[in-house]
Protein backbone atom coordinates (compact mmCIF):
# COMPACT_ATOMS: atom_id res chain seq x y z
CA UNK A 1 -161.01 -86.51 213.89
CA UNK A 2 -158.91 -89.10 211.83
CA UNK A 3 -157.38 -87.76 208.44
CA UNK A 4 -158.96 -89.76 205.51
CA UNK A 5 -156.55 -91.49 203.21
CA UNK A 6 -155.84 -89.49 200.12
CA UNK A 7 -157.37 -91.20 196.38
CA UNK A 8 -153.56 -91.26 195.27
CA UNK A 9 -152.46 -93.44 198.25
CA UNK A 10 -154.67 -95.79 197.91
CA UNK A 11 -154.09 -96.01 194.45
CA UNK A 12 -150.63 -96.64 195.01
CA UNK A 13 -151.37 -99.26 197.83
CA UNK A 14 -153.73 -101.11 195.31
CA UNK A 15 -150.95 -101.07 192.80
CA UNK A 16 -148.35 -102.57 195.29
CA UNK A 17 -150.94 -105.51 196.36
CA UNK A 18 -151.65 -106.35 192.97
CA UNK A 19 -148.26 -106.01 191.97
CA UNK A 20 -147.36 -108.54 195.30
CA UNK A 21 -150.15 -111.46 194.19
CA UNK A 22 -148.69 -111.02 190.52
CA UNK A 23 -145.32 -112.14 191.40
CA UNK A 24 -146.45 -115.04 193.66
CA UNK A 25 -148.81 -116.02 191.01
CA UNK A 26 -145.87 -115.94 188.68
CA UNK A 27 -143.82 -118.02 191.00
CA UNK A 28 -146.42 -120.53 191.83
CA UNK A 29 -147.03 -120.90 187.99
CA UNK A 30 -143.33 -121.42 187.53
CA UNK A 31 -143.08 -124.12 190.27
CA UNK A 32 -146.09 -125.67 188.74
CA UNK A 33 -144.85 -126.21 185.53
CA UNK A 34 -141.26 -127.16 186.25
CA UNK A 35 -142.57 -129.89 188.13
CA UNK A 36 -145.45 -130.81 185.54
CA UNK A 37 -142.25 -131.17 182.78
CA UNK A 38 -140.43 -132.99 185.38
CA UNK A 39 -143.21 -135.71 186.60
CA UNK A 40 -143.53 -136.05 182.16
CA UNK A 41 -139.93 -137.13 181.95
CA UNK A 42 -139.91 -139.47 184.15
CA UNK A 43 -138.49 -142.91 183.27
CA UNK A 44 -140.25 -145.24 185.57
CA UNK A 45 -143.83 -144.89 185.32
CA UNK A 46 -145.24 -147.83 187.26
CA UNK A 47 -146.46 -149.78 184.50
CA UNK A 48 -143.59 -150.23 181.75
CA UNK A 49 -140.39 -152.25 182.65
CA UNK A 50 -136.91 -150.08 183.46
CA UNK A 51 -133.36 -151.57 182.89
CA UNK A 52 -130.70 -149.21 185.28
CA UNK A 53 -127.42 -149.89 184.38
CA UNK A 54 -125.24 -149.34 187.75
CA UNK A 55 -121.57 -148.57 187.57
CA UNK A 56 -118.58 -147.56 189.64
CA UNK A 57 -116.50 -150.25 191.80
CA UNK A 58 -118.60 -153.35 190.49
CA UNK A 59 -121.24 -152.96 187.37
CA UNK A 60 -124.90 -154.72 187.37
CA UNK A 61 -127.83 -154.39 186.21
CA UNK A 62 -131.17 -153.81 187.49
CA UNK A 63 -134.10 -154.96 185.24
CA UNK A 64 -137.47 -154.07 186.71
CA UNK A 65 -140.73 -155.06 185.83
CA UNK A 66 -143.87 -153.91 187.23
CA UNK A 67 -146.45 -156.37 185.71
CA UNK A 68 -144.67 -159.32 187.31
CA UNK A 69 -144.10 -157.46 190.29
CA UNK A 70 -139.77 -158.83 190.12
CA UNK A 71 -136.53 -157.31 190.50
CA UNK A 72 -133.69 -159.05 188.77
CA UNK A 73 -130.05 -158.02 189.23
CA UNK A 74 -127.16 -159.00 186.68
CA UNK A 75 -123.95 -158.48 188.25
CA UNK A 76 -121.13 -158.45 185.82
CA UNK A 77 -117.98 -160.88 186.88
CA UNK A 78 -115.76 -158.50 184.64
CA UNK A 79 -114.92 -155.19 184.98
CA UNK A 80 -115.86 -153.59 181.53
CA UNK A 81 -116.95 -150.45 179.66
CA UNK A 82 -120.47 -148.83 179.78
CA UNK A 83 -120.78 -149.59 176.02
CA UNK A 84 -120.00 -153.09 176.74
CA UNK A 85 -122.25 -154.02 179.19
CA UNK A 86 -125.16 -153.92 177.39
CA UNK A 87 -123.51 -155.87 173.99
CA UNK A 88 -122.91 -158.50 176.73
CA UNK A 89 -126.66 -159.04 178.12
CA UNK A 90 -128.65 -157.88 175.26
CA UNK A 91 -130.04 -155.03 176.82
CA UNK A 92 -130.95 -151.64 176.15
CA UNK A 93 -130.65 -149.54 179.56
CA UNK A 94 -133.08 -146.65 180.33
CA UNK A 95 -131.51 -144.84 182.75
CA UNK A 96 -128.08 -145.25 184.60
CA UNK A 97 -126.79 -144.52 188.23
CA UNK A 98 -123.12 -144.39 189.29
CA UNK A 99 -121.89 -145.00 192.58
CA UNK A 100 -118.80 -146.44 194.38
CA UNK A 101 -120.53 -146.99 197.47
CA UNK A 102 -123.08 -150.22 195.41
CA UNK A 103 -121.67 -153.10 195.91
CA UNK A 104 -122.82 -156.80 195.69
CA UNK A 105 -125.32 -158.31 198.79
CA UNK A 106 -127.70 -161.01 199.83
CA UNK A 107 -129.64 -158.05 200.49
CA UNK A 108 -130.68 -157.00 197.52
CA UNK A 109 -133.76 -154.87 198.85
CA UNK A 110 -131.82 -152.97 201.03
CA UNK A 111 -129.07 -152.37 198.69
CA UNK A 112 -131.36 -151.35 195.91
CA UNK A 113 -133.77 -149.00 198.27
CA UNK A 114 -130.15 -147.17 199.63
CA UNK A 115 -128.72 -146.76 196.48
CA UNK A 116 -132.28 -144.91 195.03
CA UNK A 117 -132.08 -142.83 198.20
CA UNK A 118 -128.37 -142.08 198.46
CA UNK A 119 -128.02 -138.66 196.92
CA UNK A 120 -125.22 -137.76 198.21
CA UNK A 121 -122.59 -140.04 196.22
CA UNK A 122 -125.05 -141.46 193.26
CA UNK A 123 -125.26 -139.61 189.94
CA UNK A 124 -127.93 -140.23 188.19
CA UNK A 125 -130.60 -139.61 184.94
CA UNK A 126 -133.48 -140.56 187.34
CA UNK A 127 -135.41 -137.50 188.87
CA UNK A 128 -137.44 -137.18 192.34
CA UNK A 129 -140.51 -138.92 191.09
CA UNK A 130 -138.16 -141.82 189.35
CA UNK A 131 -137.02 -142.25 192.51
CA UNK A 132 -139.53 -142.17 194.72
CA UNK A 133 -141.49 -144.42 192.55
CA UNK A 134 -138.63 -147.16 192.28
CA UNK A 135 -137.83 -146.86 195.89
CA UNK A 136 -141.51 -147.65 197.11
CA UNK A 137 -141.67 -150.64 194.23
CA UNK A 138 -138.86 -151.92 195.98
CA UNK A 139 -140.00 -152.00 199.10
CA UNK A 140 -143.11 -153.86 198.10
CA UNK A 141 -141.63 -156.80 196.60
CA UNK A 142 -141.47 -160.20 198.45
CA UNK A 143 -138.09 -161.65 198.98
CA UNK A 144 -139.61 -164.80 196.22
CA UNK A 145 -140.10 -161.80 194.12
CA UNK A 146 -135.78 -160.07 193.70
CA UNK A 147 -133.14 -162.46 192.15
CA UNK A 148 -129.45 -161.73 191.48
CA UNK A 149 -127.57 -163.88 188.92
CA UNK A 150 -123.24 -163.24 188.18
CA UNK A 151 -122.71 -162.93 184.48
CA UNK A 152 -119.41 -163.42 182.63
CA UNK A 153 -117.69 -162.88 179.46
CA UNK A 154 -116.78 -166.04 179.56
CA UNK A 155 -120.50 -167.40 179.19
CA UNK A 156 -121.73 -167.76 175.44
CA UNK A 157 -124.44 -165.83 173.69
CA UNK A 158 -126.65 -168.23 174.16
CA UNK A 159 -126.42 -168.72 178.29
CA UNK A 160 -126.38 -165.36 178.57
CA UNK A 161 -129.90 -164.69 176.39
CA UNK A 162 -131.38 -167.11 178.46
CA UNK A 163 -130.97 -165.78 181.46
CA UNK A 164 -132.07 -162.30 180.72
CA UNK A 165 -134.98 -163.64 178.42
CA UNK A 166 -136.00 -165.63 181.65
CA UNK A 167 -135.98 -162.31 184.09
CA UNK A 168 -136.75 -159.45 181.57
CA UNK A 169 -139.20 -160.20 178.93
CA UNK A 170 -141.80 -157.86 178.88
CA UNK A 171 -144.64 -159.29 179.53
CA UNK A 172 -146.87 -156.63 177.28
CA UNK A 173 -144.99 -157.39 174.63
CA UNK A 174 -145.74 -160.92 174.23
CA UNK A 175 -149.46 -160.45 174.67
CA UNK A 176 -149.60 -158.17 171.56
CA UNK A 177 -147.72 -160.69 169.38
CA UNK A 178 -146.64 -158.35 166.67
CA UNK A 179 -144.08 -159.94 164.21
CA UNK A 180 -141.09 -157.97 163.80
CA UNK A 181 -138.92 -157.56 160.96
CA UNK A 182 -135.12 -155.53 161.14
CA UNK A 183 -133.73 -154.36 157.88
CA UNK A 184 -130.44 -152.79 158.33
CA UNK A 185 -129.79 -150.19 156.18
CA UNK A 186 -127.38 -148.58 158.44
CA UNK A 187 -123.77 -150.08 156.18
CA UNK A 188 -122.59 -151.77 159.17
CA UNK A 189 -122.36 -155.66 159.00
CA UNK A 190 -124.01 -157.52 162.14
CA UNK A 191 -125.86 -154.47 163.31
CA UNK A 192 -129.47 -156.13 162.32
CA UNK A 193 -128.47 -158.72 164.19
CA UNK A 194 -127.67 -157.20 167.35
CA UNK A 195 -130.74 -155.13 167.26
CA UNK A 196 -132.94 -158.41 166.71
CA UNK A 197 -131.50 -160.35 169.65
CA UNK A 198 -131.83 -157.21 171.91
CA UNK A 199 -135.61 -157.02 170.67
CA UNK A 200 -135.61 -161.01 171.51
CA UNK A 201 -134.63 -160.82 174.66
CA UNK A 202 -137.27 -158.00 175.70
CA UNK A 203 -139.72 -160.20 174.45
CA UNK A 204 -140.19 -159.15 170.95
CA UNK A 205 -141.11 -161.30 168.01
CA UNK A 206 -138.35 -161.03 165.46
CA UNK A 207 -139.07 -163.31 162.37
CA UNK A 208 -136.78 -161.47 159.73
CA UNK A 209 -133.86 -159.98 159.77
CA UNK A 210 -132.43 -158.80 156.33
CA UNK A 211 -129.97 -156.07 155.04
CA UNK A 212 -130.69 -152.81 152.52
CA UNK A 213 -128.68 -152.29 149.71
CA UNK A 214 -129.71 -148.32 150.34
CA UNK A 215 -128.33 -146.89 152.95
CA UNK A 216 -130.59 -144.45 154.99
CA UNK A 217 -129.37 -141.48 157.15
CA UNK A 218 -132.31 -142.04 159.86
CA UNK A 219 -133.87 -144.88 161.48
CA UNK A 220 -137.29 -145.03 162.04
CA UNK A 221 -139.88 -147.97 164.08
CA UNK A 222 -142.49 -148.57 161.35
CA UNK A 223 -146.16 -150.21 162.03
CA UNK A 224 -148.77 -151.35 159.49
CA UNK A 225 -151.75 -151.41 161.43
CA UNK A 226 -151.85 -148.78 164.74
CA UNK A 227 -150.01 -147.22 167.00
CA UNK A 228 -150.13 -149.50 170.35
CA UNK A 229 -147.49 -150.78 173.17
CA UNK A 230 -145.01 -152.78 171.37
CA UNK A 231 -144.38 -149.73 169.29
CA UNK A 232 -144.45 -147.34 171.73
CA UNK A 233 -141.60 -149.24 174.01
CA UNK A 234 -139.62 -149.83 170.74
CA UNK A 235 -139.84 -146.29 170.14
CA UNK A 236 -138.73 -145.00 173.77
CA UNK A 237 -135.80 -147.29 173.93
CA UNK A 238 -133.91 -146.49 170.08
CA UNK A 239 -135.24 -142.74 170.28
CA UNK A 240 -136.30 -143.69 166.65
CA UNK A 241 -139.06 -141.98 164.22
CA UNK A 242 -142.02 -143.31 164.59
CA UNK A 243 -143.87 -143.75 161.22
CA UNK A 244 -146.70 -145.79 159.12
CA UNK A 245 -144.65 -148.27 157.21
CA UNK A 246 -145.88 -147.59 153.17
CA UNK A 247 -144.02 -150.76 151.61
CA UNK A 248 -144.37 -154.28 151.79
CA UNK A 249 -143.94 -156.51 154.48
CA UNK A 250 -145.07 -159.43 156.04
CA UNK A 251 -144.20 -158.45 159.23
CA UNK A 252 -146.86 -156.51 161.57
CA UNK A 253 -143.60 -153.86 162.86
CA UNK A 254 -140.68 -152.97 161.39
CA UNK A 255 -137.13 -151.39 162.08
CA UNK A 256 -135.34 -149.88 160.10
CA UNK A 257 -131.75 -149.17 161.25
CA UNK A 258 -130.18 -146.19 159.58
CA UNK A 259 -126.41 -144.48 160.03
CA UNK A 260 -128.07 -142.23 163.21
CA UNK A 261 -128.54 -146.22 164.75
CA UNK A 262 -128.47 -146.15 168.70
CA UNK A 263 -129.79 -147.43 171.79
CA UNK A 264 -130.80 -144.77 174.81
């Protein structure tokens, strides 16, 4: 005759399952929402265009953009700072990757697909779904579709904007057609100016650009209308406020640089 289980040990065997599914529930949840967070911070969604600065041995540029379905590579001639690169083409960058092992090929594909795979020497702001993502863009593209143009300091402004205007306008952008105006109220002669051509060359509509005799601690992207793309994009790449704009302007956006200025 088998002994029957006494109320308190089964008690205590309940109490251990539950105790068991708790923490793997717990764990799960965890996992779940680090992942969640990390698939929301991604920089590359498929739809908006990404400029990765690369640096280490030689410096470029990669300027992607998923409506035309193009990679475009600017490979610096000069050997210069991180801080100077993107003075020199005009460009704000959205995430960067460094690695000695990148260097210049015909191949551009294959040197592109490596370097989002190599995670062994690259250090980079781009997580697993960045990655992934970028690396599977990549290897869609037709070889009609990836360019790669040298760019030097000795070029003028003017060379330069055209050839990133050419390869990295975003396409969004222009269909909206907002105006844009830049007031600089930041105390720091030229900055409205090299905001407005780094808005040009992305394809922005910059019909004013005009200096504050009040300076302003904060910088803010102001619309008159709505919320909608243009804004959005401008937003992501200064890390500005985002606000309705309350004074006058014939403009249908507007900038306004403060001292806390800065590109991503």
């Amino acid at each position: 005759m088998k002994a029957k289980k006494s109320p308190k040990s089964s008690s205590n065997l309940n109490l251990a399952a539950f105790f068991t599914v708790s923490i793997f529930a717990l764990v799960f949840l965890s996992s779940f929402i680090k992942i969640f967070l990390l698939y929301n911070q991604s920089k590359f969604d498929g739809n908006t265009p990404v400029n990765i600065l690369v640096y280490g041995k030689e410096a470029s540029v990669l300027a992607i953009s998923p409506s035309d379905k193009k990679l475009s590579a600017f490979l610096l001639k000069e050997k210069t700072s991180k801080e100077n690169i993107s003075n020199l083409l005009g460009l704000p960058f959205d995430a960067e990757i460094k690695s000695d092992s990148f260097e210049y090929s015909e191949n551009i594909k294959g040197k592109v697909s490596t370097l989002l795979l190599n995670y062994k020497d690259a250090k980079t702001d781009l997580n697993i779904f960045d990655r992934v993502r970028l690396f599977l863009f990549v290897q869609g593209l037709s070889k009609e579709n990836l360019s790669a143009q040298v760019v030097s300091k000795d070029q003028s402004i003017a060379e330069i904007d055209r050839i990133v205007v050419s390869e990295t306008s975003d396409r969004k952008i222009i269909d909206e057609g907002l105006s844009i105006e830049i007031i600089n109220a930041s105390g720091v002669d030229g900055e409205g100016a090299d905001i407005a051509r780094l808005v040009t060359n992305i394809g922005g509509n910059v019909i004013l650009v005009s200096t504050s005799q009040n300076i302003l601690d904060k910088s803010s992207v102001e619309y008159k209308r709505e919320m909608g793309y243009t804004i959005n994009r401008l937003s992501d790449i200064f890390n500005f406020e985002v606000k309705k704009h309350t004074g006058d302007s014939i403009a249908d956006v507007i900038i306004v640089l403060g001292k806390n200025r800065g590109v991503n």
